[in-house]
Protein backbone atom coordinates (compact mmCIF):
# COMPACT_ATOMS: atom_id res chain seq x y z
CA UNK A 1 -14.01 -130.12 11.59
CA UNK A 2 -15.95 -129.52 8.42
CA UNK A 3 -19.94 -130.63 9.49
CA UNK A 4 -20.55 -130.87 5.69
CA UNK A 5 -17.58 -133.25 4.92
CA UNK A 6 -19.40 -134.91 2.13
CA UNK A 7 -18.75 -131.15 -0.16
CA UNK A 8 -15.36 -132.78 -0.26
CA UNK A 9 -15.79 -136.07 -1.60
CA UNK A 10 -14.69 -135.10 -4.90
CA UNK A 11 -10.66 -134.47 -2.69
CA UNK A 12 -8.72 -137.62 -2.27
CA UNK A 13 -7.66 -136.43 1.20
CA UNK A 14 -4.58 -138.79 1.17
CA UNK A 15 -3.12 -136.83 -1.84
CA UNK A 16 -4.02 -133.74 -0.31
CA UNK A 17 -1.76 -135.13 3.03
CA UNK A 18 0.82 -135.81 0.37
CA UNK A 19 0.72 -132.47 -1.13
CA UNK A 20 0.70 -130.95 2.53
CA UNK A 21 3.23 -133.36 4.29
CA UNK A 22 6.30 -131.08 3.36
CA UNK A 23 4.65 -127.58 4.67
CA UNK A 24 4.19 -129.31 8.45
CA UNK A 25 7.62 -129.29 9.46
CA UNK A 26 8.85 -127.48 12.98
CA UNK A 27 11.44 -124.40 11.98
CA UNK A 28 12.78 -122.77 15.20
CA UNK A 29 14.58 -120.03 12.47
CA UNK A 30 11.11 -119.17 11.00
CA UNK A 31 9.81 -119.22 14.77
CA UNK A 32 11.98 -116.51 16.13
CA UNK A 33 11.93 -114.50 12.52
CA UNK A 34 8.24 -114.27 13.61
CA UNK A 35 8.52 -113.69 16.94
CA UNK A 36 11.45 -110.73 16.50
CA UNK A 37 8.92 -108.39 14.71
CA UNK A 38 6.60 -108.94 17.52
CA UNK A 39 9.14 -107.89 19.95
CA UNK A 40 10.28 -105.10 17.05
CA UNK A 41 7.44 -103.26 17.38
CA UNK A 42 6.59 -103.90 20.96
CA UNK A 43 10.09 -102.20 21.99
CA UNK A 44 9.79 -99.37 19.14
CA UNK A 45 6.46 -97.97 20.59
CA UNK A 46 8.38 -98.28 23.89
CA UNK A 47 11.04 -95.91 22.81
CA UNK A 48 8.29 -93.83 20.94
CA UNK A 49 6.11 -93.80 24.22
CA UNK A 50 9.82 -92.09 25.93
CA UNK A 51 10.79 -90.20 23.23
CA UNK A 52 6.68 -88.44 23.67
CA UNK A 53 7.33 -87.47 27.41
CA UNK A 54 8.22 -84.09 26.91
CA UNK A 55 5.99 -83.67 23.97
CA UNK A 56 2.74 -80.70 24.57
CA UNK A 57 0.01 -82.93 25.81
CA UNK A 58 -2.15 -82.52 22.72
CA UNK A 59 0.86 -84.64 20.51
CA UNK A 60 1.73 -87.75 23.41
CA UNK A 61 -1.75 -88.60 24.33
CA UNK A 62 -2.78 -89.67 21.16
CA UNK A 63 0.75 -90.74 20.54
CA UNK A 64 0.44 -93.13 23.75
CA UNK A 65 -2.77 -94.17 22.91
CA UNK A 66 -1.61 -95.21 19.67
CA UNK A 67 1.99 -96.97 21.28
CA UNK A 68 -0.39 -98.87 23.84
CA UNK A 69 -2.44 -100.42 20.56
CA UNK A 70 0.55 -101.67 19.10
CA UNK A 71 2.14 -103.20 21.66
CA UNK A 72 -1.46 -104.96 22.16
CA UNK A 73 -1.36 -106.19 18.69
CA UNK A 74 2.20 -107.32 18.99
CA UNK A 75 1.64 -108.91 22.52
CA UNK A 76 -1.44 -110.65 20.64
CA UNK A 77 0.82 -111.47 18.23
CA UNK A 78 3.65 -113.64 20.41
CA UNK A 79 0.09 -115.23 21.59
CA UNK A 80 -0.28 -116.63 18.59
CA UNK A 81 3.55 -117.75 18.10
CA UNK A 82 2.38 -119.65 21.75
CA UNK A 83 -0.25 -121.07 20.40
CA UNK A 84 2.47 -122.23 17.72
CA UNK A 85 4.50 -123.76 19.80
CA UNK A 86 1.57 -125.56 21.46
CA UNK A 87 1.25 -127.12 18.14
CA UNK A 88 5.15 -127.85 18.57
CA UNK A 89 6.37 -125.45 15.50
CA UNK A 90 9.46 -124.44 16.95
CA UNK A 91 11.11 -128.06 17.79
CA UNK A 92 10.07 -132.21 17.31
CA UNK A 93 11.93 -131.99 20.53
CA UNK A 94 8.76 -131.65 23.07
CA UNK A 95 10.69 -130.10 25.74
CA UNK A 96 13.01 -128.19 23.53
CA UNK A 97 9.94 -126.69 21.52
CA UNK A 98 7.87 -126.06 25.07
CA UNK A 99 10.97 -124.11 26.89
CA UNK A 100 11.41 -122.20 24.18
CA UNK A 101 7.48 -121.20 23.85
CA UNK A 102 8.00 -120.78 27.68
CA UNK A 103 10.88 -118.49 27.66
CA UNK A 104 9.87 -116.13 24.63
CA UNK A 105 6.56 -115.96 24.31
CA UNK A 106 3.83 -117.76 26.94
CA UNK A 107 5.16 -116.99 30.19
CA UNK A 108 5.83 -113.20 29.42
CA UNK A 109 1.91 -113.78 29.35
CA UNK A 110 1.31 -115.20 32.42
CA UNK A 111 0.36 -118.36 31.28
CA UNK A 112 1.93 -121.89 31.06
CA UNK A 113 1.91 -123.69 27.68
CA UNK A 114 0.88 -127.29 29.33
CA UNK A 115 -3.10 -125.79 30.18
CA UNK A 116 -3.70 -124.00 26.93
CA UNK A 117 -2.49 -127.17 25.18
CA UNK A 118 -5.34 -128.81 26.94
CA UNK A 119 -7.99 -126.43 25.96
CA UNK A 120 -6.49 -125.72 22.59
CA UNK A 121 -6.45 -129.26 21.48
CA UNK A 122 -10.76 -130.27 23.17
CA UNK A 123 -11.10 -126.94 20.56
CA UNK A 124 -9.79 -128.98 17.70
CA UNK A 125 -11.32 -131.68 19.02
CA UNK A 126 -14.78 -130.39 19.33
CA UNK A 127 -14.86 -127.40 17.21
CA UNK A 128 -18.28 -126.22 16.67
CA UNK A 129 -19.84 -128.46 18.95
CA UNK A 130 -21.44 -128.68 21.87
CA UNK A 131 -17.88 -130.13 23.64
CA UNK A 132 -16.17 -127.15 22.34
CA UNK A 133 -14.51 -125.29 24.98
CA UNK A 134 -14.56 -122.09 23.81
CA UNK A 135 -17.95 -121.99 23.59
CA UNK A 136 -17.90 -122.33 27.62
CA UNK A 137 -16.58 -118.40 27.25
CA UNK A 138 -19.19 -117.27 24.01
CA UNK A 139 -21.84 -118.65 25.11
CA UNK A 140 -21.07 -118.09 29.07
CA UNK A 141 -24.22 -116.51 30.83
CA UNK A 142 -22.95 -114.01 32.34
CA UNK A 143 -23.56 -110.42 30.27
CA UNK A 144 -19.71 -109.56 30.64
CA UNK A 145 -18.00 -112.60 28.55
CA UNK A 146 -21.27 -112.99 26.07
CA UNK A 147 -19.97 -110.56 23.55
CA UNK A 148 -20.11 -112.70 20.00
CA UNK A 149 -23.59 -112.73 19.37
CA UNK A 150 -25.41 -112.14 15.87
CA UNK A 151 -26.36 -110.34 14.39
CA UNK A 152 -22.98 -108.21 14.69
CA UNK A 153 -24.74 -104.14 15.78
CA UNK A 154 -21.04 -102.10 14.41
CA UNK A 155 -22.00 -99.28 17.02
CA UNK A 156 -22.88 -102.01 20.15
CA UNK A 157 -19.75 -103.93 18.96
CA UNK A 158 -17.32 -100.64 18.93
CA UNK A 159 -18.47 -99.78 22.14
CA UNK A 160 -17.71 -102.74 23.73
CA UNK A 161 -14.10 -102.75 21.85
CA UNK A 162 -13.35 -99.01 23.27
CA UNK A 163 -14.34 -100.22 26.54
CA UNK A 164 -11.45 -102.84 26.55
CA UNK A 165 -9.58 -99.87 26.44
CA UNK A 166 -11.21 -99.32 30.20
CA UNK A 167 -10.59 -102.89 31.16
CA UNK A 168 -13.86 -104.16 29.71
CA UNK A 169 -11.61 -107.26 28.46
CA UNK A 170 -10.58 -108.54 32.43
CA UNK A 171 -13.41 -110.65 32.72
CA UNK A 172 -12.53 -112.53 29.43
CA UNK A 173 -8.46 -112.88 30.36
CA UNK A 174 -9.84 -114.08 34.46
CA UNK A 175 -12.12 -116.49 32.86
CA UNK A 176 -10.04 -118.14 30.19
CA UNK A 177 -6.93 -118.13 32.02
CA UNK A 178 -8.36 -119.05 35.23
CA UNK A 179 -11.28 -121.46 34.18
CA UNK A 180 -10.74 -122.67 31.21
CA UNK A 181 -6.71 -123.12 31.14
CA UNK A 182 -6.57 -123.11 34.68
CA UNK A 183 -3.45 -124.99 35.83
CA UNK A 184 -3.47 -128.87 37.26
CA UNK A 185 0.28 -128.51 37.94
CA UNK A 186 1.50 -126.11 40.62
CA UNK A 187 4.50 -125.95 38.59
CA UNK A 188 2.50 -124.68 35.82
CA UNK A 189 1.19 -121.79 38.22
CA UNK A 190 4.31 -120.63 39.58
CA UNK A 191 6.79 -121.12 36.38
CA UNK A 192 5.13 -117.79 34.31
CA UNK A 193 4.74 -115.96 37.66
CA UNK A 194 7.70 -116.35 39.11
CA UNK A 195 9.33 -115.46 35.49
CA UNK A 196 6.98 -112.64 35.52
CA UNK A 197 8.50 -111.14 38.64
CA UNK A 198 12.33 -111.87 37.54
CA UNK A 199 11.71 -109.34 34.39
CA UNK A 200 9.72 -106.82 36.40
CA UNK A 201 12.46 -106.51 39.13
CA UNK A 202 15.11 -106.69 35.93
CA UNK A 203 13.02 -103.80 34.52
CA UNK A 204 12.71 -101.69 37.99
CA UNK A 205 16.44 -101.48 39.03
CA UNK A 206 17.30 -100.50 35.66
CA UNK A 207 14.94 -97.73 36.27
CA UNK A 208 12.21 -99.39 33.67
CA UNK A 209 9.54 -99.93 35.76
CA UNK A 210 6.97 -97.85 33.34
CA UNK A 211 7.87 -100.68 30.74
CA UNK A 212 6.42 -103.42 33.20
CA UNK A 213 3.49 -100.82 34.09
CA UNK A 214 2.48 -100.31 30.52
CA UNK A 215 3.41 -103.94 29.66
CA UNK A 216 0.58 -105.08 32.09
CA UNK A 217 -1.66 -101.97 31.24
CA UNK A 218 -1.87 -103.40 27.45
CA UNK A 219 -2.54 -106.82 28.40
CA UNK A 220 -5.42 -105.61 30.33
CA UNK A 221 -6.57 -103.21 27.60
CA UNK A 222 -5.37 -103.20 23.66
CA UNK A 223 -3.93 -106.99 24.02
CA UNK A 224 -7.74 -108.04 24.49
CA UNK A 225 -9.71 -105.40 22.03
CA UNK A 226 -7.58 -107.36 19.65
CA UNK A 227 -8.39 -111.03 20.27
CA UNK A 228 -11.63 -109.30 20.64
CA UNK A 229 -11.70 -108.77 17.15
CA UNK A 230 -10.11 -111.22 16.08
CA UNK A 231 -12.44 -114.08 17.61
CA UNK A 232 -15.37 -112.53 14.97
CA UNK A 233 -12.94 -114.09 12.21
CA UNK A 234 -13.30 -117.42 13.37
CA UNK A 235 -16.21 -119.31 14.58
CA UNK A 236 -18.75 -116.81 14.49
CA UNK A 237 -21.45 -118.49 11.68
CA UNK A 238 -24.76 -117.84 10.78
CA UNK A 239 -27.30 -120.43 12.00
CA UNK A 240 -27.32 -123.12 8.86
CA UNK A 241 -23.65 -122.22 7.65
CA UNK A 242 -22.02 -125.63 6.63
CA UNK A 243 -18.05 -125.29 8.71
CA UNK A 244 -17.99 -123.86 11.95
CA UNK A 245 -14.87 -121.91 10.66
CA UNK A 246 -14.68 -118.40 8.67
CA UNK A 247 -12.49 -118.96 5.65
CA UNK A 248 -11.13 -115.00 4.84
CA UNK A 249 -8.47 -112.67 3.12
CA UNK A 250 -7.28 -109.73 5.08
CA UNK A 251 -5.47 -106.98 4.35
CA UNK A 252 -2.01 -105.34 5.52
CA UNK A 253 -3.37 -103.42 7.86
CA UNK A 254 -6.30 -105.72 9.67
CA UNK A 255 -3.19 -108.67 9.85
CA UNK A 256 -0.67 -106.11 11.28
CA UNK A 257 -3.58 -104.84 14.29
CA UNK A 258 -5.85 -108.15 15.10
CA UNK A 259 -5.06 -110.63 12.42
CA UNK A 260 -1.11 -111.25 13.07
CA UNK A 261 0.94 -114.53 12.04
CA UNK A 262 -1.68 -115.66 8.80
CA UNK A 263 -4.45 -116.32 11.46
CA UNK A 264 -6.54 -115.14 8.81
CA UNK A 265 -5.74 -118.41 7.12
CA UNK A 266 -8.02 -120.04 10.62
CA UNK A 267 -10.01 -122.27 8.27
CA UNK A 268 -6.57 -123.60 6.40
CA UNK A 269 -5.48 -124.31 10.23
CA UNK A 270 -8.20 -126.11 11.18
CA UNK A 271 -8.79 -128.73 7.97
CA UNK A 272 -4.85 -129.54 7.77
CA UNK A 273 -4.94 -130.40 11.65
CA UNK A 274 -8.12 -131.34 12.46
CA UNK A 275 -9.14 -133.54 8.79
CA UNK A 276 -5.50 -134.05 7.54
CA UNK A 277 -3.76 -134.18 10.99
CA UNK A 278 -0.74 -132.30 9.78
CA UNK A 279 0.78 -129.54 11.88
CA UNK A 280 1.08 -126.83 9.28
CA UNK A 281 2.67 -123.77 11.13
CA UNK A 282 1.41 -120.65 10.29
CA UNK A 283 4.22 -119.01 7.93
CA UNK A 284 3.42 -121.85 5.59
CA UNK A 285 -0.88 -121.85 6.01
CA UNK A 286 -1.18 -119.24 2.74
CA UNK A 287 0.61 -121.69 0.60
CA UNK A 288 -1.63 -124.28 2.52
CA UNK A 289 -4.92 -122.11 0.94
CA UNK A 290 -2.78 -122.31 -2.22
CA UNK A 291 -3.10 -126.08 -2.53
CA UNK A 292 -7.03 -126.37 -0.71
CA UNK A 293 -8.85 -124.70 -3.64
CA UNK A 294 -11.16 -125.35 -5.96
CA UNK A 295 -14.25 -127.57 -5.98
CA UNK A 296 -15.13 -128.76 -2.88
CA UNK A 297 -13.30 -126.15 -0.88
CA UNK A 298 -15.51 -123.18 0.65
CA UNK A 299 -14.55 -119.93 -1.09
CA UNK A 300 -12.65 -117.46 0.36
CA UNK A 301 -13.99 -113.56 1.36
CA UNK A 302 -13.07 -110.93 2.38
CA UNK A 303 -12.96 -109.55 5.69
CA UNK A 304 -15.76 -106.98 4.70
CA UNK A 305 -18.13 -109.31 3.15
CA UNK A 306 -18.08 -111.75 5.94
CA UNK A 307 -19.06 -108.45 8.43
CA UNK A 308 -21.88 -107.50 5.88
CA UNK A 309 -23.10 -111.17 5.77
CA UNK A 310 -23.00 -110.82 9.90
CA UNK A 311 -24.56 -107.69 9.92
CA UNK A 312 -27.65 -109.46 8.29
CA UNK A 313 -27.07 -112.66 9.64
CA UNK A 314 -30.64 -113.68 11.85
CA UNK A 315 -30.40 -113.29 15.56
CA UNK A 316 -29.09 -116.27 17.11
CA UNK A 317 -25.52 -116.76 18.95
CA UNK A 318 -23.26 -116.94 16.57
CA UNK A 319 -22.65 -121.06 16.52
CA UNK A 320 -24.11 -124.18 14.85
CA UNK A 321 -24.39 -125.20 18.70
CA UNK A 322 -27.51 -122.72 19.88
């Protein structure tokens, strides 16, 4: 994971697994805690969207808009307690922690959890290299999934987030879901679908059918202008950087809209699963930054600094794999 491992040397790894070894335990209670504000704030702008109905047009448009970019950020958000249970935080128990994933988070998504374990883990695997599947999406020819390249243009890169708002995000949810975690298993195809359709007819005869409509409207719109974002946070690097991962601090606000769950602590994620092979859910990654400081550890900046370093970053694509 780190391409520069040698800037460790100084670490005795094996102490560091020690010192790790009790933060990488499964926790179904902290799981669902996480989870429940997800689903907190998706249902809350839900009743805000209905209680705006009636409101003069100048007060529930906005209001809408700004209902339709949480539940984005929350439906990002039980993405990322998926991508937890792909990395079986919920339950030891395989097919306890994957039904689970299933059931509360994944399928409402669309998508099963046995394909995007397969992509997730080649990403681990190959981070920052040529192999690494997600650079089949960044570095994809085609002008409407090459989005990440530097050096990041603020105006360019707005536009292209307010055009998510449009649908300018499809392309990206087709291709990943469809390409890149595209299902082996018919089971795997049908499972979220068919679930899918169960909650939408639940929805419709108790006269809820907006819900469903503006469910799948933010997955097409505010759900991706926030992975949109947050994918900038990760393993977008200057040509010559040493790690292939961004190692930042956010604040309230930036975790709460693109960076939910401690994703900010991606770098933390990466070296206790890729170098120390310890599956460190996310709930316990800041106390995981805690304990991988200090000499031979990459510093940590903020959010800001690592745009202004992209902003001035030469023009290249935005990997050590050009």
């Amino acid at each position: 994971m780190i391409v520069n491992l040698q800037k460790q040397s100084s670490v005795e790894l094996q102490q560091l697994k020690a010192e790790i070894e009790p933060l990488a335990k499964p926790n179904a209670m902290r799981w669902f805690l996480c989870i429940a504000f997800d689903w907190f704030w998706i249902v809350a702008a839900f009743v805000a969207m209905w209680l705006l109905i009636d409101a003069p047009l100048i007060v529930s448009i906005p209001g809408w808009l700004a209902c339709l970019i949480v539940i984005g950020a929350r439906q990002h958000g039980i993405g990322l307690m998926a991508h937890e249970g792909a990395h079986l935080a919920v339950s030891s128990n395989r097919r306890r922690n994957d039904l689970i994933t299933g059931l509360f988070s994944f399928w409402f998504l669309g998508i099963a959890l046995r394909p995007y374990r397969r992509f997730h883990f080649s990403h681990h695997r190959h981070v920052g290299t040529k192999d690494d599947p997600e650079l089949k999406h960044k570095l994809h020819p085609s002008p409407f999934l090459r989005h990440w390249k530097l050096p990041l243009q603020p105006v360019k890169d707005a536009v292209i987030c307010v055009l998510d708002l449009f649908g300018g995000g499809v392309p990206h949810s087709a291709y990943a879901i469809g390409v890149l975690m595209a299902p082996r298993r018919l089971i795997d195809f049908v499972i979220p679908k068919l679930y899918q359709v169960a909650w939408v007819i639940g929805l419709y005869f108790m006269g809820l059918w907006w819900v469903a409509l503006v469910w799948f409207l933010a997955l097409g719109t505010t759900f991706w202008m926030s992975f949109r974002i947050r994918i900038w946070t990760e393993h977008v690097v200057e040509q010559g950087a040493d790690d292939p991962t961004q190692r930042i601090s956010a604040k309230w606000w930036q975790r709460f809209l693109f960076l939910p769950h401690q994703t900010w602590c991606h770098w933390e994620h990466h070296f206790t699963w890729d170098v120390l092979r310890q599956r460190v859910p996310s709930w316990n990654l800041a106390h995981a930054r805690e304990i991988l400081s200090g000499d031979g550890f990459p510093p940590v900046r903020s959010l800001e600094s690592m745009v202004k370093s992209l902003r001035s970053a030469p023009p290249s694509l935005g990997t050590l794999t050009e």
